[in-house]
Structures are given as structure tokens and as C-alpha cells.
C-alpha atoms as a PDB file:
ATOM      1  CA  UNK A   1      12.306  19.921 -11.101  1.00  0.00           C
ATOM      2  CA  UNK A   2      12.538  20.954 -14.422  1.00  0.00           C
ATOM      3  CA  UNK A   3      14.325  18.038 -15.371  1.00  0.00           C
ATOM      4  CA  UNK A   4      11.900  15.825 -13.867  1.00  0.00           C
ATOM      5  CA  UNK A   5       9.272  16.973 -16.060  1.00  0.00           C
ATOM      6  CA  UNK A   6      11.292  16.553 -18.537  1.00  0.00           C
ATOM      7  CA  UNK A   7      11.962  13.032 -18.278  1.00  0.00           C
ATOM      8  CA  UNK A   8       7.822  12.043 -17.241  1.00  0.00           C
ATOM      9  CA  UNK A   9       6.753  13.636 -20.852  1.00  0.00           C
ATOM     10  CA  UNK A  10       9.112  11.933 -22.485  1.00  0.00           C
ATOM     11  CA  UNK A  11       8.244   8.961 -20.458  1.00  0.00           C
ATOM     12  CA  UNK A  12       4.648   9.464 -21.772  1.00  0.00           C
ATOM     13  CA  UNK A  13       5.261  10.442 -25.132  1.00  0.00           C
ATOM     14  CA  UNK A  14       7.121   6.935 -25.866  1.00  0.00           C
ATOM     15  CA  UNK A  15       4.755   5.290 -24.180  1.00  0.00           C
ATOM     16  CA  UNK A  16       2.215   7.021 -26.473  1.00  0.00           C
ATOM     17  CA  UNK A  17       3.961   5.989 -29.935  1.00  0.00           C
ATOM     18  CA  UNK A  18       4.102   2.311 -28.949  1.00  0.00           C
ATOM     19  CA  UNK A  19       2.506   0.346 -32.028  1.00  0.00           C
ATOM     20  CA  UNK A  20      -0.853  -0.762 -31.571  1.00  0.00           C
ATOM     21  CA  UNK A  21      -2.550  -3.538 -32.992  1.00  0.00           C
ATOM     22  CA  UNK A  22       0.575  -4.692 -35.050  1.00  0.00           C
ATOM     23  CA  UNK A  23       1.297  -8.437 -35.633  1.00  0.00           C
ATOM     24  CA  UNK A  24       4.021  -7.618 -33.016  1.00  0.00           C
ATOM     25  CA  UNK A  25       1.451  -6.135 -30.607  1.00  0.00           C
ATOM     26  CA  UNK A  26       2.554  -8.198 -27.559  1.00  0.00           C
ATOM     27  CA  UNK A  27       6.274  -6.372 -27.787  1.00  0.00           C
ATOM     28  CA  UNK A  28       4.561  -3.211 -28.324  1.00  0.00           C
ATOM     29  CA  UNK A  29       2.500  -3.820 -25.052  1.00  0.00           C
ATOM     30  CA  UNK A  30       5.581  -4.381 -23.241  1.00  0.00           C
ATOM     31  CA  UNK A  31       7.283  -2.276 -24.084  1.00  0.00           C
ATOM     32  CA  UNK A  32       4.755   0.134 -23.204  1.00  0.00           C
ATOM     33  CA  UNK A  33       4.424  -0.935 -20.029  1.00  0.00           C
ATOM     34  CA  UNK A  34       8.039  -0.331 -19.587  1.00  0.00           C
ATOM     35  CA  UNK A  35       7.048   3.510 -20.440  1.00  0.00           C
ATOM     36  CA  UNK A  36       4.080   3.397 -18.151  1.00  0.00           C
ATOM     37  CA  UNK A  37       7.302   2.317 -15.190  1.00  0.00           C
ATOM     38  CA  UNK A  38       9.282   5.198 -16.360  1.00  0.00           C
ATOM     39  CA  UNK A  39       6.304   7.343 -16.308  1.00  0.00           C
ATOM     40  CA  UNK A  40       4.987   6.830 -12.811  1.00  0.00           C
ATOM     41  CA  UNK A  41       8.587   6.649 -11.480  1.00  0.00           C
ATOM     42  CA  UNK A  42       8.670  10.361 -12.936  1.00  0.00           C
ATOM     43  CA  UNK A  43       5.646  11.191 -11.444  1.00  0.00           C
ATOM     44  CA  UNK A  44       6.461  10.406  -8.211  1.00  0.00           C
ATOM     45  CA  UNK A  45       9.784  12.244  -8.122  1.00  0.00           C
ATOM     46  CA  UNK A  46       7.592  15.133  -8.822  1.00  0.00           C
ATOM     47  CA  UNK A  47       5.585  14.626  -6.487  1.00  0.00           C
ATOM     48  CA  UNK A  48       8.219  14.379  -3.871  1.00  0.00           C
ATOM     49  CA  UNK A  49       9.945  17.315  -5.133  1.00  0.00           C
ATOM     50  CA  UNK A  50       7.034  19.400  -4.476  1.00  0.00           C
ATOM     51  CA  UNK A  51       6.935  18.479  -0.818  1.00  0.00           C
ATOM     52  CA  UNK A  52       8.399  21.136   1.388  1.00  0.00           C
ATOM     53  CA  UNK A  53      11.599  20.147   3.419  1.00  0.00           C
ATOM     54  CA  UNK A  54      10.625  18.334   6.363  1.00  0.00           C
ATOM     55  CA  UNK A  55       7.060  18.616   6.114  1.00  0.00           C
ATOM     56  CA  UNK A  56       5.017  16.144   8.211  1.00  0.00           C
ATOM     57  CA  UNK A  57       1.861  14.775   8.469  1.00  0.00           C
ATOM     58  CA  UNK A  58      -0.162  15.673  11.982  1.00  0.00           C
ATOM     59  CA  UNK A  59      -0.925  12.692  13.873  1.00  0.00           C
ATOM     60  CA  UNK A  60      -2.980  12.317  17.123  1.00  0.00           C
ATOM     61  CA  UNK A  61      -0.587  11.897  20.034  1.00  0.00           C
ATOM     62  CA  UNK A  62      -2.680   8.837  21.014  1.00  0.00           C
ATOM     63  CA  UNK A  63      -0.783   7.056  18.305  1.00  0.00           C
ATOM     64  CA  UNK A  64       2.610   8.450  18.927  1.00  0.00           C
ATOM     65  CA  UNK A  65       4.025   4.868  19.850  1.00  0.00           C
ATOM     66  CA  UNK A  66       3.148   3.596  16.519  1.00  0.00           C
ATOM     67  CA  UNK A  67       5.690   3.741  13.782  1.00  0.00           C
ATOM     68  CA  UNK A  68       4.918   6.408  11.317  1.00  0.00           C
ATOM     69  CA  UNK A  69       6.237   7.233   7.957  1.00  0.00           C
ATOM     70  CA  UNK A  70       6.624  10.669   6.880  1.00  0.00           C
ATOM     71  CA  UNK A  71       7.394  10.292   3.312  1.00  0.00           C
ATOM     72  CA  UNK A  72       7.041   7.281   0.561  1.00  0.00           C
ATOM     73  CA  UNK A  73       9.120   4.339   0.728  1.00  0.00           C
ATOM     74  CA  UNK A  74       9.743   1.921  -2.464  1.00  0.00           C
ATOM     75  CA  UNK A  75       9.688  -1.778  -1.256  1.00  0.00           C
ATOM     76  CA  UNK A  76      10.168  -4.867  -3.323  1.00  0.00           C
ATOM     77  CA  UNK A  77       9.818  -8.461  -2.777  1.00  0.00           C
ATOM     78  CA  UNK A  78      12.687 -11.021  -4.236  1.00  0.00           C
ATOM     79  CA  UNK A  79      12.456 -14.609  -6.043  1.00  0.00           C
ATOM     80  CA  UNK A  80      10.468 -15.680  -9.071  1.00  0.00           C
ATOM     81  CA  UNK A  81       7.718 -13.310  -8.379  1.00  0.00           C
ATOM     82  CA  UNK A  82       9.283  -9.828  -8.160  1.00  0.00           C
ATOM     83  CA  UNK A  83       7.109  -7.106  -7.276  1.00  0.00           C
ATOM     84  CA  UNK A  84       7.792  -2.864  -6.418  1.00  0.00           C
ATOM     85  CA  UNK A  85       5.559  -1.212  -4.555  1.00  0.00           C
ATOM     86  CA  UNK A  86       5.440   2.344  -3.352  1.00  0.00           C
ATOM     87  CA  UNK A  87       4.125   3.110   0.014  1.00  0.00           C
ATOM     88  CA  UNK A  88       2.091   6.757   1.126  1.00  0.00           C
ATOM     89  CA  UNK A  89       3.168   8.067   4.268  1.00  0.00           C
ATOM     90  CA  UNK A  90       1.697  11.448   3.274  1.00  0.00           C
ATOM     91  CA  UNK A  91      -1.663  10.148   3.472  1.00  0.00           C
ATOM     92  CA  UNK A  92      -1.395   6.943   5.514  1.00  0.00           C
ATOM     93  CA  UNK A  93       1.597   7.516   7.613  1.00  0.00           C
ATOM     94  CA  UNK A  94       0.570   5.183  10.491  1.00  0.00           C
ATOM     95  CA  UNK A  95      -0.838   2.107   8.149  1.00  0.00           C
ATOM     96  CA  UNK A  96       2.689   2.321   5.933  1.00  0.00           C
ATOM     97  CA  UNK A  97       4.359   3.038   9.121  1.00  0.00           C
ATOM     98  CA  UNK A  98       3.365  -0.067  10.525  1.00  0.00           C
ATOM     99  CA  UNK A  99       4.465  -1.907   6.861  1.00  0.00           C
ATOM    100  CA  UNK A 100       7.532  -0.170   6.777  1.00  0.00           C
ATOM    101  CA  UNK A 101       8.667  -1.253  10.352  1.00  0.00           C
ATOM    102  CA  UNK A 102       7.575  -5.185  10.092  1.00  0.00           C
ATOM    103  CA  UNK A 103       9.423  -5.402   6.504  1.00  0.00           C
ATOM    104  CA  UNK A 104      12.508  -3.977   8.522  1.00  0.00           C
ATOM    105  CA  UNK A 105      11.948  -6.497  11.486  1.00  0.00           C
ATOM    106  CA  UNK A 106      11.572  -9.298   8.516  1.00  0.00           C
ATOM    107  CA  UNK A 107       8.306 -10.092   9.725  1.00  0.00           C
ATOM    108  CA  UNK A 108       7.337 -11.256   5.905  1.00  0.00           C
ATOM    109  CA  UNK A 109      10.113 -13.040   5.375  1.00  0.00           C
ATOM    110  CA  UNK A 110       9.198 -16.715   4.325  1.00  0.00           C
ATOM    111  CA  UNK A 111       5.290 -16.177   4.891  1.00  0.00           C
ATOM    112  CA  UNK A 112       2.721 -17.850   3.413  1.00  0.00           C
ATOM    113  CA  UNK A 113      -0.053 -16.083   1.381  1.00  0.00           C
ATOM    114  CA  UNK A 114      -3.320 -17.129   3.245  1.00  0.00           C
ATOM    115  CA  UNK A 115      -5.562 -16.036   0.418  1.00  0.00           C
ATOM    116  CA  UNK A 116      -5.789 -16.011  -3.204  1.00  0.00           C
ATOM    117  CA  UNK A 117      -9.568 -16.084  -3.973  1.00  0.00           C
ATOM    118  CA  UNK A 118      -9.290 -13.706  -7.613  1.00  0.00           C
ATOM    119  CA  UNK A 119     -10.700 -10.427  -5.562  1.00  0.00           C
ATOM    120  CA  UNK A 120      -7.191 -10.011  -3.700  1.00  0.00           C
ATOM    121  CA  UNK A 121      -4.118 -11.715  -2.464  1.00  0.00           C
ATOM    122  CA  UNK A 122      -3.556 -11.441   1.430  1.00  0.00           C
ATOM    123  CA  UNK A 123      -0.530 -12.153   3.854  1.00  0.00           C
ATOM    124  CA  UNK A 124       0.160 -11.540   7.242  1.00  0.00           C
ATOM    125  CA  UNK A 125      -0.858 -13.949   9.302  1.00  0.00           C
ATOM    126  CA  UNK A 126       1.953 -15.339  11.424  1.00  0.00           C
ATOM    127  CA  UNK A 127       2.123 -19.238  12.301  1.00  0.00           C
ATOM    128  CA  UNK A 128       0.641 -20.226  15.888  1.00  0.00           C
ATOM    129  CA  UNK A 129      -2.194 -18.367  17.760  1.00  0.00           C
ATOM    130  CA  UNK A 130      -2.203 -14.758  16.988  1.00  0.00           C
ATOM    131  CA  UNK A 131      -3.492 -13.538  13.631  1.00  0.00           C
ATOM    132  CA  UNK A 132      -0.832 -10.499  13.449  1.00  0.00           C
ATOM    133  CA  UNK A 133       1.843  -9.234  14.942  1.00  0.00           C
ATOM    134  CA  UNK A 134       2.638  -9.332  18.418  1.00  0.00           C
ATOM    135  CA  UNK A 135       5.309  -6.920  19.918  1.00  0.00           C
ATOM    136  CA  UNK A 136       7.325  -8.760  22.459  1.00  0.00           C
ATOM    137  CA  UNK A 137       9.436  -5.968  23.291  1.00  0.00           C
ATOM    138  CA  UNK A 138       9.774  -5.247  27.086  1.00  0.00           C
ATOM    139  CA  UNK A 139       8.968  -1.004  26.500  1.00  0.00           C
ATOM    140  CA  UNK A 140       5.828  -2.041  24.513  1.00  0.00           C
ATOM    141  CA  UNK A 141       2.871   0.468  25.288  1.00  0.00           C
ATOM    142  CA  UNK A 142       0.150  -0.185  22.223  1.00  0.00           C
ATOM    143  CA  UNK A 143      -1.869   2.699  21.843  1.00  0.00           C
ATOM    144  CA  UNK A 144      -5.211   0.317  21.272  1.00  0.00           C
ATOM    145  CA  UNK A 145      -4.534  -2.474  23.736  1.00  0.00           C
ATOM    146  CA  UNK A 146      -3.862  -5.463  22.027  1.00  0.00           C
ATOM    147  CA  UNK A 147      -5.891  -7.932  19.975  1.00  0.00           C
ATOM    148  CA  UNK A 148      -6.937 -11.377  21.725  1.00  0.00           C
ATOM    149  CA  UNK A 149      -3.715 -13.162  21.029  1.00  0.00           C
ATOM    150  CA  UNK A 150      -1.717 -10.203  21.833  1.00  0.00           C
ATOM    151  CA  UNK A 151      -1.716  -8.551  18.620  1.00  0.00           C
ATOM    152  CA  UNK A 152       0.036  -5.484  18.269  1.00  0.00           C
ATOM    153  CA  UNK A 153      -3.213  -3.357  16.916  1.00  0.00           C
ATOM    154  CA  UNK A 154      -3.536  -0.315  14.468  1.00  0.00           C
ATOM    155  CA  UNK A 155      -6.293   2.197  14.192  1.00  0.00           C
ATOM    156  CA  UNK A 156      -8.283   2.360  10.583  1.00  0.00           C
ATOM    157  CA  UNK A 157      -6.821   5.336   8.837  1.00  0.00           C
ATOM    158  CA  UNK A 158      -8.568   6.932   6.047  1.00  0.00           C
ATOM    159  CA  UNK A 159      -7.936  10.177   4.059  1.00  0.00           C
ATOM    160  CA  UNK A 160     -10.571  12.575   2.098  1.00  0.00           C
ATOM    161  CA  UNK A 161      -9.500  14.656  -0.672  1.00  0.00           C
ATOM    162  CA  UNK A 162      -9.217  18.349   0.181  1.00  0.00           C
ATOM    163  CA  UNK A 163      -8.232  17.488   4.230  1.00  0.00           C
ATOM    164  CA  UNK A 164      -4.882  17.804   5.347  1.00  0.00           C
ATOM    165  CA  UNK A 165      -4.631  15.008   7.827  1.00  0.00           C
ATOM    166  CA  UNK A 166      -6.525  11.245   7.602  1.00  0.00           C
ATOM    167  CA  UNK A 167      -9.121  10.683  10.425  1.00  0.00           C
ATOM    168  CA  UNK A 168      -9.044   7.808  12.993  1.00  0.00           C
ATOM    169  CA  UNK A 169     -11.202   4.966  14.241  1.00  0.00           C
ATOM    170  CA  UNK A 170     -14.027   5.008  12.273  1.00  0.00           C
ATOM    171  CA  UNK A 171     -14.507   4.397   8.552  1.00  0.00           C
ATOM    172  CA  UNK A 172     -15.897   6.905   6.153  1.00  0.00           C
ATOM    173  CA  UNK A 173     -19.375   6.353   6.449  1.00  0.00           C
ATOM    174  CA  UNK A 174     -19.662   6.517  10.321  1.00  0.00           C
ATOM    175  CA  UNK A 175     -17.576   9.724   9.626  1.00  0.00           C
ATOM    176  CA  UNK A 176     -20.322  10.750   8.281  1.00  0.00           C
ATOM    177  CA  UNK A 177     -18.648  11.483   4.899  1.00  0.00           C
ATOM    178  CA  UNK A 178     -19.719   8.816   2.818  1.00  0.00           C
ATOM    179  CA  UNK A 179     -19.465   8.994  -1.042  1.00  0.00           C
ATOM    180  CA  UNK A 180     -16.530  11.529  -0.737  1.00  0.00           C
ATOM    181  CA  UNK A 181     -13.285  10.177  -2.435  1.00  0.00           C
ATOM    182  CA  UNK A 182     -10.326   9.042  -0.801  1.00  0.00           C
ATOM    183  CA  UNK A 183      -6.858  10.027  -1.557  1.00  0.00           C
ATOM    184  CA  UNK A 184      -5.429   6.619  -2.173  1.00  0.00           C
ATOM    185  CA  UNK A 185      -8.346   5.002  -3.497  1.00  0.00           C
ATOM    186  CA  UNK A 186      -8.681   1.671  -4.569  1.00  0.00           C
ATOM    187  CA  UNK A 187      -8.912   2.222  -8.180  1.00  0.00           C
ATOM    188  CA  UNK A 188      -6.094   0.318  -9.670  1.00  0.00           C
ATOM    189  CA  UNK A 189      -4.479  -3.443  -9.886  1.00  0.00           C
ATOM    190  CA  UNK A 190      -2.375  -4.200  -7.280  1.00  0.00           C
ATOM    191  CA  UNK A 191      -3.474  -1.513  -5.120  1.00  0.00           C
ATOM    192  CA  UNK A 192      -2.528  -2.282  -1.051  1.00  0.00           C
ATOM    193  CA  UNK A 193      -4.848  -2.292   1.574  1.00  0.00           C
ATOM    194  CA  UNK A 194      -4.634  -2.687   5.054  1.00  0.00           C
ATOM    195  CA  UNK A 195      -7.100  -6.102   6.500  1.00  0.00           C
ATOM    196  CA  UNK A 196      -9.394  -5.723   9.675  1.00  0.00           C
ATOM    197  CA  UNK A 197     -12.450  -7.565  10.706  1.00  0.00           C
ATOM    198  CA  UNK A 198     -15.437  -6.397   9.283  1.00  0.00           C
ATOM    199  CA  UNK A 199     -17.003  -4.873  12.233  1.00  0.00           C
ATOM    200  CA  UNK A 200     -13.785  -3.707  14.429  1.00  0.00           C
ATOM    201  CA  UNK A 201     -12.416  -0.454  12.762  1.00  0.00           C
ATOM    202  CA  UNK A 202      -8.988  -0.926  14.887  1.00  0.00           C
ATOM    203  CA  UNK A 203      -8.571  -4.741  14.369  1.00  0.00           C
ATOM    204  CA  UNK A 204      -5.626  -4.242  12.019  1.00  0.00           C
ATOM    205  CA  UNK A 205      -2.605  -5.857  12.790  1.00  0.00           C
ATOM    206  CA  UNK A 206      -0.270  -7.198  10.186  1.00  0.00           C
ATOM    207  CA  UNK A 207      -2.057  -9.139   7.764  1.00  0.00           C
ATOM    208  CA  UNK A 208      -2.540  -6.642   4.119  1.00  0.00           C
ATOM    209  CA  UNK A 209      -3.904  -7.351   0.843  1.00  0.00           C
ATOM    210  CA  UNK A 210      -3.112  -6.505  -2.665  1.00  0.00           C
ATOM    211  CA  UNK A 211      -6.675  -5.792  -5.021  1.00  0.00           C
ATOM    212  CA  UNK A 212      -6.841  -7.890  -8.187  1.00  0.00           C
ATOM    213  CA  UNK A 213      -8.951  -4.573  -9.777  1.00  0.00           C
ATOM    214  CA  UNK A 214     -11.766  -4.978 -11.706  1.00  0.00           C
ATOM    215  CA  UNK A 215     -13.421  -2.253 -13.522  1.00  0.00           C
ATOM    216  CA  UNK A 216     -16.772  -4.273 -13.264  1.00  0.00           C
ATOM    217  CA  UNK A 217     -16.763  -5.640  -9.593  1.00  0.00           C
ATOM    218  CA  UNK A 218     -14.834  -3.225  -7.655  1.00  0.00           C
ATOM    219  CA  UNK A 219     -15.075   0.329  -9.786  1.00  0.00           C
ATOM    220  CA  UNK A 220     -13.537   3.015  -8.053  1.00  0.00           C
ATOM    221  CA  UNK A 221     -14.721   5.499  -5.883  1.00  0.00           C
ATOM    222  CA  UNK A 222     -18.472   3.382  -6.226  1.00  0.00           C
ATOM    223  CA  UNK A 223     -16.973   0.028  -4.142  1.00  0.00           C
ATOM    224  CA  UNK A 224     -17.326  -1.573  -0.802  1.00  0.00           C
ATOM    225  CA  UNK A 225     -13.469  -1.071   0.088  1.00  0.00           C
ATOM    226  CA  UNK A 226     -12.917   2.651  -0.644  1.00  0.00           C
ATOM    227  CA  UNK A 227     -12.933   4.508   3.154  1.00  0.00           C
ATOM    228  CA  UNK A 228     -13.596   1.376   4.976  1.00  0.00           C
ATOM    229  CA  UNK A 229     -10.105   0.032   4.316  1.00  0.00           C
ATOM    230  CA  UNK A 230      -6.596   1.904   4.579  1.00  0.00           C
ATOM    231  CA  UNK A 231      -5.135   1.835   1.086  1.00  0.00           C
ATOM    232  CA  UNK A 232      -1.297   2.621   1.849  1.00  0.00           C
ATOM    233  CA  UNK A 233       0.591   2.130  -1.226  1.00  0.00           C
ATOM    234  CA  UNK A 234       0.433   0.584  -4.552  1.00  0.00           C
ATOM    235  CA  UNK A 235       2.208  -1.843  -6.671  1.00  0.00           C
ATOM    236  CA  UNK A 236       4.320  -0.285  -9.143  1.00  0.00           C
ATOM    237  CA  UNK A 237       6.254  -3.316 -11.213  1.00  0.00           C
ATOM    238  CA  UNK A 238       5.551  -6.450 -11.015  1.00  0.00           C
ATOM    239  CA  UNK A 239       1.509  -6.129 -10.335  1.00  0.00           C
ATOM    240  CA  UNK A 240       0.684  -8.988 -13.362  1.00  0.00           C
ATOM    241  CA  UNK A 241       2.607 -11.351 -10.704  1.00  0.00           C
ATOM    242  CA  UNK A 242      -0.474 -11.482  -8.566  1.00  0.00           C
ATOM    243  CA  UNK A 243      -2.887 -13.239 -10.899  1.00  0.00           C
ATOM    244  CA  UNK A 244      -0.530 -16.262 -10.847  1.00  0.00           C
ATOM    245  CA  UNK A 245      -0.186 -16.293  -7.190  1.00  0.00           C
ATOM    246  CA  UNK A 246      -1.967 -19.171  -5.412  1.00  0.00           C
ATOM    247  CA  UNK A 247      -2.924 -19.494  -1.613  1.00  0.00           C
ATOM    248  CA  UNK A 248       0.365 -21.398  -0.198  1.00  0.00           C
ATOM    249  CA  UNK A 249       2.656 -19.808  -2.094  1.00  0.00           C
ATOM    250  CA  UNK A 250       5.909 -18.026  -0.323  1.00  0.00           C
ATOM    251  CA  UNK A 251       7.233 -14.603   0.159  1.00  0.00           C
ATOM    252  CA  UNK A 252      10.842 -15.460   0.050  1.00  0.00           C
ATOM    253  CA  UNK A 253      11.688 -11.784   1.096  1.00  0.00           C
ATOM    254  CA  UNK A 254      10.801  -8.526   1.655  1.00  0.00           C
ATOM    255  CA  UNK A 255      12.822  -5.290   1.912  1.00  0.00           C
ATOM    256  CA  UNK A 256      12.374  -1.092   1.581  1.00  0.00           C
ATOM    257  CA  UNK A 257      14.736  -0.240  -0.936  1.00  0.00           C
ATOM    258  CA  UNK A 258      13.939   3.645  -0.376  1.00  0.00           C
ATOM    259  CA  UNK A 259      12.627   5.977   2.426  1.00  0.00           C
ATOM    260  CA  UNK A 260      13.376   4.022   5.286  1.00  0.00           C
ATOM    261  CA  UNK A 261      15.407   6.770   6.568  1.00  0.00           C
ATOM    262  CA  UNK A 262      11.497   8.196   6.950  1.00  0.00           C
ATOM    263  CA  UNK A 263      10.126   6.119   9.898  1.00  0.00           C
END
């Protein structure tokens, strides 16, 4: 632990004495973000260290044949593009769950991205009929029924500061909690979120979406996407990738490089 904290100041004190505004101000900025990596990589292995042994996250028994992670997992995708991203199984262990498992199954693996429209970029949609995922295993029991191709489905899952469990099946405003913040909100570039049809709070599938953030058009805690849409992880190198992405554009591949072990 102690060391840990050791290495996140120091982490943030480099990152603090990077020149600014220097004729050599585009090193500088890199090499501050590589600080910034160092610094949330610290951070999180805090975090994790001050999560008692085994602890899990309570989840209704009427999702018990979902995958669940119980933990964070560190995923990254390969090629040109490369991209880390760390996933929240504390606070959305059914939405990263459900990630986790299709990265495992390869279910990414040479998909298109569907939309790149500068708000976010979104995959998941499978060639053919169905829009998601569809389990084809014989001992299949979905816990939602399935979507209208067969889609393996996935209740909305949102998370309020100060609870100790995310709520089900309705978003945060028919919770009747609207304005309160999220734990993973969407407040940063790159942040994940989990796609459903506007009006059907258990219409996710598959198909997720990284935020291009904007200060100005989605600011946090005060936009249209915080507690109406799981956020489940967030990108955590690579993120300046996504502004170059373009609709049609491949994910080679897809793996979780850490926490697996947690599903």
C-alpha cells in the first residue's frame, strides 16, 4: 500500500513539472500524458488494494445466469489503433460482465464500428439479423427473454453514489432519483457505455459505445447519458485513437489482459 502511494505522487508530481508553454510544448504534453498513465495506473492499484479479500457486489438472483464481474479487468484492443481500457465490476458487475465474457468468446474480433458521428464511437452489432448477441448454447436460460432476433438481453444497470449495490430495470429518473450522481459517470473522453433503445431500459445486448467528451455538449453530471446509460469502464491509453476512427473501420482484436480470473 504504502508503496503504491508512493509511486501515484510521484506519478503526479512529474506529471506536474512537465514544461508548459515551451517551444517544445508538444514533448512536454506527451510526456505528460505518459505521467497522467502512470498516475491513474497508481490509482487504481489503490483502489484495488483497498478492497477487502473476496468482497462482492450483491446482485438480484434474477440475473444470476448473466456473467458478472467482481473486480476490474484491463482490456486492450490490437493493430494500428491501440487502446486500454479498464472495466468496473464493483459498480457495474453485470454490464462489464457481459463485456468481459463476449471479449473472451471473441465476439469483437474483426467487427465493424457502426458509428462514428463525433458524439461517440459504437460497435456491437453482429452481421445478419440480430442486432447483438445471441447465445446459441443448448443450457441457455436468459434472465429477460430474448430480444426479437434472439438477442441475448441485459438489464440497464446504474449506480448512485453513497449505495452499495446498482439498481435494475429502470433508469435514474424513473428511480425516482434524478439529478443524483452516478458512480461511473460520463465525465471523461473515452468513457464506455453500454447502448439500448431509447425507450426499452433492458434492450442491451452487445453493441457499446465509447463518449468523444465534450465539456460543452455533454458536461458531466448535467447530460442526457448520465443514469440512463450503464457506464462500465473507461479508456485508459489510447483514448486520442477515437477521434480518428471512422464508421467502417475494424476491430482487429480484442482481449482482457487482467481480471478475467473475476467472471
Amino acid at each position: 500500500m504504502a508503496s503504491d502511494l508512493k509511486s501515484f505522487d510521484v506519478a503526479v508530481t512529474e506529471a506536474q513539472n512537465v514544461n508548459r508553454g515551451s517551444e517544445q510544448e508538444q514533448i512536454a504534453i506527451k510526456k505528460a500524458k505518459t505521467f497522467q498513465v502512470s498516475a491513474v495506473s497508481a490509482l487504481n492499484d489503490i483502489e484495488e488494494s483497498m478492497v477487502p479479500k473476496n468482497y462482492k457486489v450483491e446482485v438480484s438472483d434474477e440475473y444470476k445466469n448473466l456473467p458478472k464481474l467482481q473486480g476490474r479487468a484491463t482490456g486492450t484492443n490490437f493493430a494500428s489503433a491501440k487502446m486500454t481500457m479498464v472495466l468496473d465490476g464493483y459498480a457495474a458487475p453485470v454490464t462489464s460482465g457481459n463485456f468481459v465474457e463476449l471479449v473472451n468468446k471473441g465476439f469483437y474480433n474483426s467487427m465493424k464500428i457502426q458509428r462514428s458521428d463525433g458524439f461517440v464511437v459504437q460497435t456491437g452489432d453482429p452481421d445478419g439479423e440480430a442486432e447483438g448477441y445471441v447465445d446459441s448454447s443448448s443450457d441457455s436460460k436468459p434472465s429477460l427473454g430474448k430480444g426479437k432476433h434472439g438477442e441475448r438481453l441485459i438489464p440497464l444497470e446504474i449506480m448512485v453514489k453513497g449505495d452499495k449495490s446498482p439498481f435494475y430495470e429502470e433508469s435514474i429518473e424513473d428511480n425516482g432519483r434524478g439529478g443524483q450522481a452516478t458512480v461511473l459517470p460520463f465525465s471523461s473522453y473515452g468513457a464506455m457505455g453500454w447502448a439500448r433503445e431509447e425507450y426499452e431500459a433492458n434492450s442491451g445486448s452487445s453493441q457499446f459505445f465509447w463518449l468523444l467528451f465534450d465539456s460543452d455538449l455533454t458536461p458531466a453530471g448535467k447530460n442526457v447519458l448520465d443514469g440512463r446509460y450503464p457506464c462500465f469502464g473507461y479508456v485508459t491509453e489510447g483514448a486520442d485513437f477515437l477521434r480518428d476512427i471512422k464508421e467502417g473501420d475494424t476491430i482487429v482484436s480484442a482481449k482482457v489482459i487482467k481480471g478475467a480470473d473475476q467472471l
